[in-house]
PDB file of N, CA and C in Angstrom:
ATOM      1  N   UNK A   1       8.483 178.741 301.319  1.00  0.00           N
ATOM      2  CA  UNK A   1       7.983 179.516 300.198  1.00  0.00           C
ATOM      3  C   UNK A   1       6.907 178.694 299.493  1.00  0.00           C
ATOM      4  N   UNK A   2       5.701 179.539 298.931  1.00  0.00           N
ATOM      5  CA  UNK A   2       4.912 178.473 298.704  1.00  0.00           C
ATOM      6  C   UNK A   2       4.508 178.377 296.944  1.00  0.00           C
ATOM      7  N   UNK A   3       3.747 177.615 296.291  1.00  0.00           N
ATOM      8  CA  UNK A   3       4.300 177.105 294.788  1.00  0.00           C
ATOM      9  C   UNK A   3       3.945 178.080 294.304  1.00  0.00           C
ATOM     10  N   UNK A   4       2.914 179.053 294.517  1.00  0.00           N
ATOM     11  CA  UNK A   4       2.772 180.421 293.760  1.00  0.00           C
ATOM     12  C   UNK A   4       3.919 181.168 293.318  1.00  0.00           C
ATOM     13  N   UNK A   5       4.447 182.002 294.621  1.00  0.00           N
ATOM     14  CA  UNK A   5       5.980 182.636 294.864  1.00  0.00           C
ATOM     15  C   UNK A   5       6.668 182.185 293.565  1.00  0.00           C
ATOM     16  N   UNK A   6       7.411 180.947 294.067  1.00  0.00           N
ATOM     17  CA  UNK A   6       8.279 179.620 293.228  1.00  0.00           C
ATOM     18  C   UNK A   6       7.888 179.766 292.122  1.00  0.00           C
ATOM     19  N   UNK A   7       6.755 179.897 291.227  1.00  0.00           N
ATOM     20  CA  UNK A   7       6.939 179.560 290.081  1.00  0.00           C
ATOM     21  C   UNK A   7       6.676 180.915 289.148  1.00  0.00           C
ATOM     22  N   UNK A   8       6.703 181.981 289.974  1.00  0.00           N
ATOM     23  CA  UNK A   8       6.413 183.733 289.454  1.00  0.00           C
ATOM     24  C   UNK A   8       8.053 183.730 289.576  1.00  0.00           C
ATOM     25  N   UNK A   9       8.750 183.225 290.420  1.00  0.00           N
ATOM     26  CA  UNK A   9      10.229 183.662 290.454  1.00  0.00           C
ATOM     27  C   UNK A   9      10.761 183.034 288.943  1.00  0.00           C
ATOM     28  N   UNK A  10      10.677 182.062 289.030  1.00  0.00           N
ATOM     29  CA  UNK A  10      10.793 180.896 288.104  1.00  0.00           C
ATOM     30  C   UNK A  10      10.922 181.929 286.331  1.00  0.00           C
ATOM     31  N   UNK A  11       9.617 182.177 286.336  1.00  0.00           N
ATOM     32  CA  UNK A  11       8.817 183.009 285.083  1.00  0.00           C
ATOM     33  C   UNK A  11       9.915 184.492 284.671  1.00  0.00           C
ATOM     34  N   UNK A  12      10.024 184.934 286.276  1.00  0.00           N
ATOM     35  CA  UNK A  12      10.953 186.324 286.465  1.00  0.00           C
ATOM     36  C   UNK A  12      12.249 186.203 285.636  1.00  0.00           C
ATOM     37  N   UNK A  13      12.916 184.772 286.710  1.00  0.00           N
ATOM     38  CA  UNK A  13      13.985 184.210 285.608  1.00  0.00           C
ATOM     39  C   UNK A  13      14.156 184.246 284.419  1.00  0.00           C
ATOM     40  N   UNK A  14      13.550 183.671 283.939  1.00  0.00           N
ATOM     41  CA  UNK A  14      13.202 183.359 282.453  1.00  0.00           C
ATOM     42  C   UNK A  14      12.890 184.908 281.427  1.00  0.00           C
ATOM     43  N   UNK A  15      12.115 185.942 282.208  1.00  0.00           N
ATOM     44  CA  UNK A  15      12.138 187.098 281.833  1.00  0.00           C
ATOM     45  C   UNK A  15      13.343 188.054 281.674  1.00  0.00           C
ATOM     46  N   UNK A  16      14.484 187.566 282.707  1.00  0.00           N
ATOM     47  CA  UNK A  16      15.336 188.594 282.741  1.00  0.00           C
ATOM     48  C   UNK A  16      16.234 188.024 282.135  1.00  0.00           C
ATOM     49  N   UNK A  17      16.420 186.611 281.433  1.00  0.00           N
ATOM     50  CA  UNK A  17      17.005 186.591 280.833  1.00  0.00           C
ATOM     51  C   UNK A  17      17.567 186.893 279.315  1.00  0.00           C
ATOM     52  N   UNK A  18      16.009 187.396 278.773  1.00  0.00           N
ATOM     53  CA  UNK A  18      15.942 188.429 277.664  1.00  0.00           C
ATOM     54  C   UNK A  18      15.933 189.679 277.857  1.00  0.00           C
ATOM     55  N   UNK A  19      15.610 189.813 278.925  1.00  0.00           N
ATOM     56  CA  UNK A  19      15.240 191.596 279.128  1.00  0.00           C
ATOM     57  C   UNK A  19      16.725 192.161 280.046  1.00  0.00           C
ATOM     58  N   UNK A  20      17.543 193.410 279.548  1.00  0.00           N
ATOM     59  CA  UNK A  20      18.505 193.918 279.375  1.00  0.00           C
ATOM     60  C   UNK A  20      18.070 195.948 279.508  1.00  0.00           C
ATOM     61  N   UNK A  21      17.995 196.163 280.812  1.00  0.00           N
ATOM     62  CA  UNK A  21      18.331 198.025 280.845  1.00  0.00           C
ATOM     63  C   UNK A  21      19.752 198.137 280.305  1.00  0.00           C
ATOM     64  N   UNK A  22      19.752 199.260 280.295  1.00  0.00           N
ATOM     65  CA  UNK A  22      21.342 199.934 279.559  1.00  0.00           C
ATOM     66  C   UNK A  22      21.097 201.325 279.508  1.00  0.00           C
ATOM     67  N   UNK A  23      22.040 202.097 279.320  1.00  0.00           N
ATOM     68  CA  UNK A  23      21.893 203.570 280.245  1.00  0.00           C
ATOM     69  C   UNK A  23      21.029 204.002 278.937  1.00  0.00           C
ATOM     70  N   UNK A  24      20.932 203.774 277.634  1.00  0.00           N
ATOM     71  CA  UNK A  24      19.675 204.329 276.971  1.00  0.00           C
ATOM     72  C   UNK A  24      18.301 204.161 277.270  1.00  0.00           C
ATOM     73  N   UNK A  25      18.380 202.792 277.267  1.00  0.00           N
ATOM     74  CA  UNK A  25      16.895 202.153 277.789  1.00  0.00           C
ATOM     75  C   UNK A  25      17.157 201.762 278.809  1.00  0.00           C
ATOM     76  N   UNK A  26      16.585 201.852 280.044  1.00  0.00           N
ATOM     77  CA  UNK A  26      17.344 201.190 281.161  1.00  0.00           C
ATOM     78  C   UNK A  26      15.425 200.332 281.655  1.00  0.00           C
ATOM     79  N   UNK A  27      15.763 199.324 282.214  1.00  0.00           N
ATOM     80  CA  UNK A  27      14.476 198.478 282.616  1.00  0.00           C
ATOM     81  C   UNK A  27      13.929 199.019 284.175  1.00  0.00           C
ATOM     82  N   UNK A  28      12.557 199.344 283.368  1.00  0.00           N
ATOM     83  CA  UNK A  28      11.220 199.290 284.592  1.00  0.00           C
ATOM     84  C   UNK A  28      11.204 198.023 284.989  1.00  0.00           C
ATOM     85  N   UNK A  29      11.667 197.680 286.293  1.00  0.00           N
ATOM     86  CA  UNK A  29      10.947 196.310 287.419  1.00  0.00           C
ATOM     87  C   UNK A  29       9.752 196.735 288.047  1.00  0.00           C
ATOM     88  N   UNK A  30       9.380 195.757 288.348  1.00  0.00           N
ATOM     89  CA  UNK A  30       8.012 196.232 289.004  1.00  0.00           C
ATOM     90  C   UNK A  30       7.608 194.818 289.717  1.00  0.00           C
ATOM     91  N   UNK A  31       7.522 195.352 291.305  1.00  0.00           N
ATOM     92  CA  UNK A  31       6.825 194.251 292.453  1.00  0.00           C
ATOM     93  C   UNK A  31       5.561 194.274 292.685  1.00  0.00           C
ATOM     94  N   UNK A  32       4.993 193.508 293.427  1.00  0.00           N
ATOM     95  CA  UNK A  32       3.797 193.796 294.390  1.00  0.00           C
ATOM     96  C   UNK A  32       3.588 193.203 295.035  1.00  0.00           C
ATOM     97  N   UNK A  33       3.040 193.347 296.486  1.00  0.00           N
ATOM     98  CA  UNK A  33       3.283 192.277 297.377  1.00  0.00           C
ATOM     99  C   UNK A  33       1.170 192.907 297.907  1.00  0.00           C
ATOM    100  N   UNK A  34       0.845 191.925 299.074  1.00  0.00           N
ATOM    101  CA  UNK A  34      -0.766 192.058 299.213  1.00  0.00           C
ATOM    102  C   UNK A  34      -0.955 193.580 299.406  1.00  0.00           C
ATOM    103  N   UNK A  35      -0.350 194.585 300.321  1.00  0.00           N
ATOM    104  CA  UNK A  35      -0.561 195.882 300.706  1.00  0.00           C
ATOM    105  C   UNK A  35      -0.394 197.333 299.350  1.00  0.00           C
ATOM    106  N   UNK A  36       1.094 196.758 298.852  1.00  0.00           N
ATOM    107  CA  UNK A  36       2.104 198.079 298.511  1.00  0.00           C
ATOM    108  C   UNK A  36       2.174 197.189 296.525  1.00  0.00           C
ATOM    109  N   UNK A  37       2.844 198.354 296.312  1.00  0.00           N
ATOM    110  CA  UNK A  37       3.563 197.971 294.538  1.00  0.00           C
ATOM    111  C   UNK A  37       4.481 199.098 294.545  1.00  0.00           C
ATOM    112  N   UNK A  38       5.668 198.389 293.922  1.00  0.00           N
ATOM    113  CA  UNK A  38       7.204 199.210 293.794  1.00  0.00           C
ATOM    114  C   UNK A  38       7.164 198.920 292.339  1.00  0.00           C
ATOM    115  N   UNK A  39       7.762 200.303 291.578  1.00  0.00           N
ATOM    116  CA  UNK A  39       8.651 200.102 290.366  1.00  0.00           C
ATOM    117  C   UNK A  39       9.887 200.542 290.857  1.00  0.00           C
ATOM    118  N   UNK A  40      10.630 200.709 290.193  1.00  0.00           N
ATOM    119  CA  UNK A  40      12.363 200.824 289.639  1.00  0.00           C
ATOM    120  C   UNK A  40      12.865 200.630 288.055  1.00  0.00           C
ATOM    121  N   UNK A  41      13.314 201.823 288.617  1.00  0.00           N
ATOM    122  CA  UNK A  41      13.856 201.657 286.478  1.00  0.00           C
ATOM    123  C   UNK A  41      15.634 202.059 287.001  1.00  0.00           C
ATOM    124  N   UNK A  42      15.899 200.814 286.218  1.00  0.00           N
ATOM    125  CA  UNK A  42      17.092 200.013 286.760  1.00  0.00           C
ATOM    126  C   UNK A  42      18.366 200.200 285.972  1.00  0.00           C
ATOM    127  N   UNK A  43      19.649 200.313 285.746  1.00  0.00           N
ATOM    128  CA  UNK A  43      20.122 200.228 284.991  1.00  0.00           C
ATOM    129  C   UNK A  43      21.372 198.779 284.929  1.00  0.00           C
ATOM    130  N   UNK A  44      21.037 197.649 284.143  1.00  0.00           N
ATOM    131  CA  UNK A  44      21.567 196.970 284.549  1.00  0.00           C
ATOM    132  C   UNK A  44      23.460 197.141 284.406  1.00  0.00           C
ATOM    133  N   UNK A  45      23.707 197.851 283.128  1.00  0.00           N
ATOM    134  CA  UNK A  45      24.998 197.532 282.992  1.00  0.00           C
ATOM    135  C   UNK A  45      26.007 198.054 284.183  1.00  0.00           C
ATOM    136  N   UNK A  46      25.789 199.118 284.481  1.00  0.00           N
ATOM    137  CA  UNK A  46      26.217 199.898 285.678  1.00  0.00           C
ATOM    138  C   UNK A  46      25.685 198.789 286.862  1.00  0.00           C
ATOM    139  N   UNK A  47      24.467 198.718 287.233  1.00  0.00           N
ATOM    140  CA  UNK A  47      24.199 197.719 288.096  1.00  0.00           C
ATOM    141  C   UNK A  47      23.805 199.296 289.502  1.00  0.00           C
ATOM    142  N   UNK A  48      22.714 199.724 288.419  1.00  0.00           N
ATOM    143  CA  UNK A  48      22.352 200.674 289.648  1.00  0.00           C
ATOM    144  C   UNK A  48      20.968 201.049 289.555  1.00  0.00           C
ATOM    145  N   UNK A  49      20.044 201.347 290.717  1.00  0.00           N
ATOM    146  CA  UNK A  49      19.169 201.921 290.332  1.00  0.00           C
ATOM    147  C   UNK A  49      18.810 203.607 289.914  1.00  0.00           C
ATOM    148  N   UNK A  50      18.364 203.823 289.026  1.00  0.00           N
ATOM    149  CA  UNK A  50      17.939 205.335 288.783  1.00  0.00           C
ATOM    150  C   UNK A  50      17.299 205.910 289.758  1.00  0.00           C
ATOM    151  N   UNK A  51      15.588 205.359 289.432  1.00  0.00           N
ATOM    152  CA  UNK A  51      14.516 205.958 289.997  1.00  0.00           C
ATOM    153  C   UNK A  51      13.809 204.901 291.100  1.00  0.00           C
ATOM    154  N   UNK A  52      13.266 205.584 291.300  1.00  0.00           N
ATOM    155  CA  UNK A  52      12.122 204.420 292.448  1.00  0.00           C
ATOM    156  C   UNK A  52      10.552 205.106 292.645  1.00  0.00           C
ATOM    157  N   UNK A  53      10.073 204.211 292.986  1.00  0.00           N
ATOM    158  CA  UNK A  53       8.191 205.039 293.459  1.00  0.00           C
ATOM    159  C   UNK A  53       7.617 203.827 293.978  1.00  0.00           C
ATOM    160  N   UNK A  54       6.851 203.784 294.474  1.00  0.00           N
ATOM    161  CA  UNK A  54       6.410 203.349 295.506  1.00  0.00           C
ATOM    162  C   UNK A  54       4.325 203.371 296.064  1.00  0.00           C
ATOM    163  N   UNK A  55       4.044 202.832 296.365  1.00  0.00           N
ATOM    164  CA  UNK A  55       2.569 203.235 297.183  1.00  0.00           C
ATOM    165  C   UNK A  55       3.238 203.540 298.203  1.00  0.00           C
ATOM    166  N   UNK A  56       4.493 203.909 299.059  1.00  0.00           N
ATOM    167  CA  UNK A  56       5.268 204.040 300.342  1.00  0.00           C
ATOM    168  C   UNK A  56       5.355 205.537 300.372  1.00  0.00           C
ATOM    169  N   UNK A  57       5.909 206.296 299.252  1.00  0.00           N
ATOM    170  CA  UNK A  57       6.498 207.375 298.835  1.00  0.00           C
ATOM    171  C   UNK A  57       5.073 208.469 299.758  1.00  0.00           C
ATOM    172  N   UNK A  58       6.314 209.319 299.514  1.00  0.00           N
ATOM    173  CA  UNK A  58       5.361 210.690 300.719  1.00  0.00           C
ATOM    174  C   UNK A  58       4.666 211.441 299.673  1.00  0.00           C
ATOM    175  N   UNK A  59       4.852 211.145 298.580  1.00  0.00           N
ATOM    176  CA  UNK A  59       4.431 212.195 296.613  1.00  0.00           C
ATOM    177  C   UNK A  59       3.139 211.228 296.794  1.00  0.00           C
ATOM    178  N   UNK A  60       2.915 210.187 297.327  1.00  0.00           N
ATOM    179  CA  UNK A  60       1.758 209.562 297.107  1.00  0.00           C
ATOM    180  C   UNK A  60       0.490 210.100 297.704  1.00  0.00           C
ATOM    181  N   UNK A  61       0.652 211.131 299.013  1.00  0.00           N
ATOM    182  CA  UNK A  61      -0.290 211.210 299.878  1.00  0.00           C
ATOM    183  C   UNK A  61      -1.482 210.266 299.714  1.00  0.00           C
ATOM    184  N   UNK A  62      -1.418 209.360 300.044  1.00  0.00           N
ATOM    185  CA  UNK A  62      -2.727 208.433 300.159  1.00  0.00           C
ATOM    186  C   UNK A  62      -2.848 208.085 301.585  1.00  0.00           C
ATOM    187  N   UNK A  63      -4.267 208.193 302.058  1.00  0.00           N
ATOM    188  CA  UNK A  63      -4.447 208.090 303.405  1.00  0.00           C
ATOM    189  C   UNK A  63      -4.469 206.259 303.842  1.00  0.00           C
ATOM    190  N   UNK A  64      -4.721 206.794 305.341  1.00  0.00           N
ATOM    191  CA  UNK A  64      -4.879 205.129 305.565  1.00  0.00           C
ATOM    192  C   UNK A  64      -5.291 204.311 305.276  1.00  0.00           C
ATOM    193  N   UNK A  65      -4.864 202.678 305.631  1.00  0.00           N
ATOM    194  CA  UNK A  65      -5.864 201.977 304.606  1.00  0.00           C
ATOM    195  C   UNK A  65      -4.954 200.988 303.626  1.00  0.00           C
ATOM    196  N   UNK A  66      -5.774 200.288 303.118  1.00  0.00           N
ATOM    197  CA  UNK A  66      -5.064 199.270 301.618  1.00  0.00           C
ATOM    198  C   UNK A  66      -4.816 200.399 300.474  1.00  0.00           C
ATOM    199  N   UNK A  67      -3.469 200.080 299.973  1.00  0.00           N
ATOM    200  CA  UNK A  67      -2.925 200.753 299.148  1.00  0.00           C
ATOM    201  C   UNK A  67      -2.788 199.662 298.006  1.00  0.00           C
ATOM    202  N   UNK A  68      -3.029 198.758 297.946  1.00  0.00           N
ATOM    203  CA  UNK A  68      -2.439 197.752 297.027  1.00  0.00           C
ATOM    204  C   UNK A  68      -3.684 197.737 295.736  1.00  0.00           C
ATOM    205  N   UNK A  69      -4.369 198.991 295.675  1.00  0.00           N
ATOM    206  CA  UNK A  69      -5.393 198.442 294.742  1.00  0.00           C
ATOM    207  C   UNK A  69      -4.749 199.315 292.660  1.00  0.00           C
ATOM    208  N   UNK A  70      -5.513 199.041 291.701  1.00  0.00           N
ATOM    209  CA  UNK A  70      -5.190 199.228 290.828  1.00  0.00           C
ATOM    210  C   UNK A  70      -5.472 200.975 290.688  1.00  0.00           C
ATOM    211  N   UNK A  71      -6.031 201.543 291.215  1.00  0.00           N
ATOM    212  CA  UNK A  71      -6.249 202.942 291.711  1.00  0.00           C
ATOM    213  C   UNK A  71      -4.663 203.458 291.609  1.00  0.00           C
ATOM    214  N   UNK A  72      -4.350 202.729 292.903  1.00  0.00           N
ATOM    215  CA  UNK A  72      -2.283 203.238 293.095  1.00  0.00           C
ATOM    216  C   UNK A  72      -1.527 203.247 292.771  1.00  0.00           C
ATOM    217  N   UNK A  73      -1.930 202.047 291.987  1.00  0.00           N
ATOM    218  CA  UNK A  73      -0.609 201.409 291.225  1.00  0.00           C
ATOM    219  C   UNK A  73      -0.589 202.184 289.500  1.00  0.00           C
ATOM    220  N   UNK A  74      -1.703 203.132 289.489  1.00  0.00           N
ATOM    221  CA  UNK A  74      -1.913 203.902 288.267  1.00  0.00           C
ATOM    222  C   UNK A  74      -0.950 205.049 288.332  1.00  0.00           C
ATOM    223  N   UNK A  75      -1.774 205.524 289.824  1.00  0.00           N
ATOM    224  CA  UNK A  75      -0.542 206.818 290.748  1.00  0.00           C
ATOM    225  C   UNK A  75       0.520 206.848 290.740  1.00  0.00           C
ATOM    226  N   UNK A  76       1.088 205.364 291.158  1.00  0.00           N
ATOM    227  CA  UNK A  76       2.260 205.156 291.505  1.00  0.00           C
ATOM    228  C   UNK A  76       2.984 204.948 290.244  1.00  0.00           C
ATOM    229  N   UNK A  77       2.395 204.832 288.791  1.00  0.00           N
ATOM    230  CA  UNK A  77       3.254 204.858 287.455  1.00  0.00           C
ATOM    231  C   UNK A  77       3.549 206.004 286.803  1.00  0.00           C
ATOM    232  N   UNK A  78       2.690 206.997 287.500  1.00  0.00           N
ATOM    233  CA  UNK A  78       2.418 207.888 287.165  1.00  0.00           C
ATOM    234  C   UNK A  78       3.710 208.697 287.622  1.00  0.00           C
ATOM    235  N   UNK A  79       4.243 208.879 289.011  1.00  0.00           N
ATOM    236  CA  UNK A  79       4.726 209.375 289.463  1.00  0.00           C
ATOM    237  C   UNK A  79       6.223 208.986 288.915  1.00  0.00           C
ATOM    238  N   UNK A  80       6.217 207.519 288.861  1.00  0.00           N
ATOM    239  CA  UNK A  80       7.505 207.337 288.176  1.00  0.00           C
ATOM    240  C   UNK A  80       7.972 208.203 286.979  1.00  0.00           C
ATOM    241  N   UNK A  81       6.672 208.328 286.170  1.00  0.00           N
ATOM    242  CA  UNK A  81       7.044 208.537 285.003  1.00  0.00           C
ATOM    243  C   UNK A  81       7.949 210.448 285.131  1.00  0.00           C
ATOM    244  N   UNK A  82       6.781 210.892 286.293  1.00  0.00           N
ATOM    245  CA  UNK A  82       7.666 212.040 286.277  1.00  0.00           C
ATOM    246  C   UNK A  82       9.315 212.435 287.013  1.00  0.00           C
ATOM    247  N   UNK A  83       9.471 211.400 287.725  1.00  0.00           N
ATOM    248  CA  UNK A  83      10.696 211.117 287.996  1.00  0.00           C
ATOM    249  C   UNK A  83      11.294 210.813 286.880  1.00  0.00           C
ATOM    250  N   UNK A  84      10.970 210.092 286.174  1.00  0.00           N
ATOM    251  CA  UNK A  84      11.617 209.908 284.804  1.00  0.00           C
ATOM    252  C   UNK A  84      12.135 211.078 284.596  1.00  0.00           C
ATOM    253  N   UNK A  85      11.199 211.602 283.924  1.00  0.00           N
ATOM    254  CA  UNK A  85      11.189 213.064 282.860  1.00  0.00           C
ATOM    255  C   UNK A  85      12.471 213.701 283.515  1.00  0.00           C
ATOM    256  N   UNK A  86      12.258 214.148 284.619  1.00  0.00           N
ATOM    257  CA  UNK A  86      13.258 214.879 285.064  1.00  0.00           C
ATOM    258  C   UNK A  86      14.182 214.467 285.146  1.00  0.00           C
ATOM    259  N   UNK A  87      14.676 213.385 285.373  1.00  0.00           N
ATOM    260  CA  UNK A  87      15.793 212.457 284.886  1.00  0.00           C
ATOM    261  C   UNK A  87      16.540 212.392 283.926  1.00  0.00           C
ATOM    262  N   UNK A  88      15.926 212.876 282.923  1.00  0.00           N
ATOM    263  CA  UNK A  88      15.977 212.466 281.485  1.00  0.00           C
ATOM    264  C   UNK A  88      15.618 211.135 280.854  1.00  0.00           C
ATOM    265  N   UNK A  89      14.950 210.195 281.446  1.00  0.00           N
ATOM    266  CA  UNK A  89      14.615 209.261 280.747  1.00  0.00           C
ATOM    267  C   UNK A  89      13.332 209.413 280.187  1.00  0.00           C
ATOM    268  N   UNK A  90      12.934 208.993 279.153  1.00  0.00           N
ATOM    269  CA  UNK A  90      12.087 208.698 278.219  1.00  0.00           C
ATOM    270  C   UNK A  90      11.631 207.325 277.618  1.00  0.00           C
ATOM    271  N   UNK A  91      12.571 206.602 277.178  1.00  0.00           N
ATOM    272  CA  UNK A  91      11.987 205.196 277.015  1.00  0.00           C
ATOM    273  C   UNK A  91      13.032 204.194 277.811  1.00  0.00           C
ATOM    274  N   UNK A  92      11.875 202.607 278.102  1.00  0.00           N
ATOM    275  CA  UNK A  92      12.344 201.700 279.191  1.00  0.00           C
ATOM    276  C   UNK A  92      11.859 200.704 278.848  1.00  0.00           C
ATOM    277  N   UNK A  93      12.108 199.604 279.507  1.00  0.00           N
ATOM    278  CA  UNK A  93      12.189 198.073 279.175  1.00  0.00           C
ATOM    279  C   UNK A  93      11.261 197.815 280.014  1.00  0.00           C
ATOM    280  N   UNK A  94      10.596 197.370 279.543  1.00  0.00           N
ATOM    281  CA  UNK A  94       9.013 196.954 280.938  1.00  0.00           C
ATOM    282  C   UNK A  94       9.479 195.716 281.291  1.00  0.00           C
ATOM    283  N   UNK A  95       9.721 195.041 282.851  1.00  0.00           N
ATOM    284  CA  UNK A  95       9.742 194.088 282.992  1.00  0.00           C
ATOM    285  C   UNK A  95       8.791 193.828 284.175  1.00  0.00           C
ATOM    286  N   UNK A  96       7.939 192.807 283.793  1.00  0.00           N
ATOM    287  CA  UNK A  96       6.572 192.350 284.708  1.00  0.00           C
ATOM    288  C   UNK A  96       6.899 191.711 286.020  1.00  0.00           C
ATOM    289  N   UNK A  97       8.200 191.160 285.859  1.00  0.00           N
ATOM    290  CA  UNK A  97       8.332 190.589 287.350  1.00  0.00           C
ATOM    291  C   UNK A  97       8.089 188.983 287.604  1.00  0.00           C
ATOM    292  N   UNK A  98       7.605 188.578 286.106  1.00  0.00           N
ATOM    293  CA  UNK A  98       6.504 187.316 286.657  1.00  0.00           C
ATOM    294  C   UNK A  98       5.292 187.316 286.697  1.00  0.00           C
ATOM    295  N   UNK A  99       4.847 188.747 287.086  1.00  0.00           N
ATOM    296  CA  UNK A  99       3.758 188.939 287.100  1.00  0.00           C
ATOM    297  C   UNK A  99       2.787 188.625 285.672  1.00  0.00           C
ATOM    298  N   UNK A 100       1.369 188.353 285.979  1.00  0.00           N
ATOM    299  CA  UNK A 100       0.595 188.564 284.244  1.00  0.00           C
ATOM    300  C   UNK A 100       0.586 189.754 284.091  1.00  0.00           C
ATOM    301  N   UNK A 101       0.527 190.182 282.926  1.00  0.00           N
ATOM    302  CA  UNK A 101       0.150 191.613 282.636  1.00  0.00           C
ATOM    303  C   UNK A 101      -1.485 192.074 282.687  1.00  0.00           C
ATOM    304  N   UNK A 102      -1.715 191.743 284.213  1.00  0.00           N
ATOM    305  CA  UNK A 102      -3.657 192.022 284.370  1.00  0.00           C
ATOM    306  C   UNK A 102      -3.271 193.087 285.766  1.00  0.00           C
ATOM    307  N   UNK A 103      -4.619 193.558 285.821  1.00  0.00           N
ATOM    308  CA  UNK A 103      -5.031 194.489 287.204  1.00  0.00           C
ATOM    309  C   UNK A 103      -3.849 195.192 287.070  1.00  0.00           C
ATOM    310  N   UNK A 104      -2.944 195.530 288.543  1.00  0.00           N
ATOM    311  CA  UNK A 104      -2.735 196.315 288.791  1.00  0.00           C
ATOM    312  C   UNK A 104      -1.394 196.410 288.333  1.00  0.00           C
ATOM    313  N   UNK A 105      -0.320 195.792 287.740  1.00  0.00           N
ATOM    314  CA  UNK A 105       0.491 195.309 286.496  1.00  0.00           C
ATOM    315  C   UNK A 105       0.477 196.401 285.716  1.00  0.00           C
ATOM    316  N   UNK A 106      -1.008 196.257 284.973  1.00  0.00           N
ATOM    317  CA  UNK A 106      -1.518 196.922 283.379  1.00  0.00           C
ATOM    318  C   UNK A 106      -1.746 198.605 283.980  1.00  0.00           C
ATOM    319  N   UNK A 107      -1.958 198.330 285.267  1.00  0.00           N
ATOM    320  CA  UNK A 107      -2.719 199.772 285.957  1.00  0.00           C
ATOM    321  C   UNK A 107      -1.264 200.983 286.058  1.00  0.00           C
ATOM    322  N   UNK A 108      -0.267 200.078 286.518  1.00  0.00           N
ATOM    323  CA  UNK A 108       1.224 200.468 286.608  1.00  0.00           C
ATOM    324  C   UNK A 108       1.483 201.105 284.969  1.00  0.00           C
ATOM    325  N   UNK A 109       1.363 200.569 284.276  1.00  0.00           N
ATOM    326  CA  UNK A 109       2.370 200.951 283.240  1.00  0.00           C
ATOM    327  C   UNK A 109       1.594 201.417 282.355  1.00  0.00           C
ATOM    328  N   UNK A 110       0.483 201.331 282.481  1.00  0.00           N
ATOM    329  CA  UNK A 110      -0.606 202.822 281.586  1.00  0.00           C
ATOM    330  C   UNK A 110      -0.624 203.639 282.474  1.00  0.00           C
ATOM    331  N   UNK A 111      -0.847 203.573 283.790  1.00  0.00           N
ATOM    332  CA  UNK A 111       0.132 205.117 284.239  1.00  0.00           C
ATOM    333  C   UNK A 111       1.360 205.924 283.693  1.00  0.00           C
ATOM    334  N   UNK A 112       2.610 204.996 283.740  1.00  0.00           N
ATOM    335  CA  UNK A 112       3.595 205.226 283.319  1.00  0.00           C
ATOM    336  C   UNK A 112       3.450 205.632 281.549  1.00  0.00           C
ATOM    337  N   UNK A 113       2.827 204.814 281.203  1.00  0.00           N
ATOM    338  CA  UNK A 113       2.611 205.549 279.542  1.00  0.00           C
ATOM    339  C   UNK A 113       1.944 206.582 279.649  1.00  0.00           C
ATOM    340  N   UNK A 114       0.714 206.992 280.259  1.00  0.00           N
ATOM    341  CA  UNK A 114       0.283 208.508 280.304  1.00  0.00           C
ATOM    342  C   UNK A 114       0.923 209.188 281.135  1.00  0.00           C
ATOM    343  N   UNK A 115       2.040 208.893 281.759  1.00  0.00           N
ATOM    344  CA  UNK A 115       3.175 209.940 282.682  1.00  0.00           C
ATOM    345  C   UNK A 115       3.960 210.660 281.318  1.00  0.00           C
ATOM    346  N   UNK A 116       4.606 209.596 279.649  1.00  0.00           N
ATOM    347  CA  UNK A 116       5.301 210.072 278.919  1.00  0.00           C
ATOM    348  C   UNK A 116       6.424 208.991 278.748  1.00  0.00           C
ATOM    349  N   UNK A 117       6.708 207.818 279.077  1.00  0.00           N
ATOM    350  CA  UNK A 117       7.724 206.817 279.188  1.00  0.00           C
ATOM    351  C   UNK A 117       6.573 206.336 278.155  1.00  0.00           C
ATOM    352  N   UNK A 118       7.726 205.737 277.244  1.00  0.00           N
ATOM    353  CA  UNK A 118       7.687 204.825 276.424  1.00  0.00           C
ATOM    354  C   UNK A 118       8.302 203.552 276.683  1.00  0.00           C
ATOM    355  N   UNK A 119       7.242 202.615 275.947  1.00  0.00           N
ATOM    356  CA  UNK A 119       8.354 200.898 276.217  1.00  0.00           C
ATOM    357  C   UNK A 119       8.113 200.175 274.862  1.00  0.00           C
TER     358      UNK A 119
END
């Protein structure tokens, strides 16, 4: 594993140790790896996930090609958010992952805020 990885995990740690879903607010995670970006809005106390979305998801129709850009990851908050709705969720715990809150991060969850989720 190399010191990048290691020290975003590190940061993650340290994040989740304040940050707490619960079936009112339950926590947005959010990955990204070079291709794809995943959220999940999580519920920790139960220890389950709700929702999921994806640049993977078939709601995405995006053609071939790099998906990993801030374009998708707008889409892809977007879509959560309406999984939300129908869900009944409304507000969530943003958790970055480690990640900074730049590019496609910020692109994720102003999607998700113009989907209707609050954080």
């Amino acid at each position: 594993m190399n010191i990048k990885e290691t020290s975003r995990q590190k940061r993650h740690a340290r994040i989740r140790k304040k940050v707490l879903g619960t079936s009112e607010r339950p926590r947005l995670c959010v990955y990204k790896s070079l291709n794809n970006i995943y959220a999940q809005i999580i519920d920790d106390i139960k220890g389950t996930t709700l929702i999921s979305a994806s640049t993977l998801d078939k709601e995405m129709k995006i053609g071939e090609g790099h998906k990993g850009n801030a374009d998708n990851a707008k889409k892809t908050g977007q879509l959560l958010a309406v999984k939300a709705s129908k869900a009944g969720i409304k507000r969530v715990v943003f958790d970055r992952g480690g990640y900074r809150y730049h590019g496609r991060i910020k692109a994720l969850a102003d999607g998700a805020r113009e989907g209707g989720l609050e954080f």
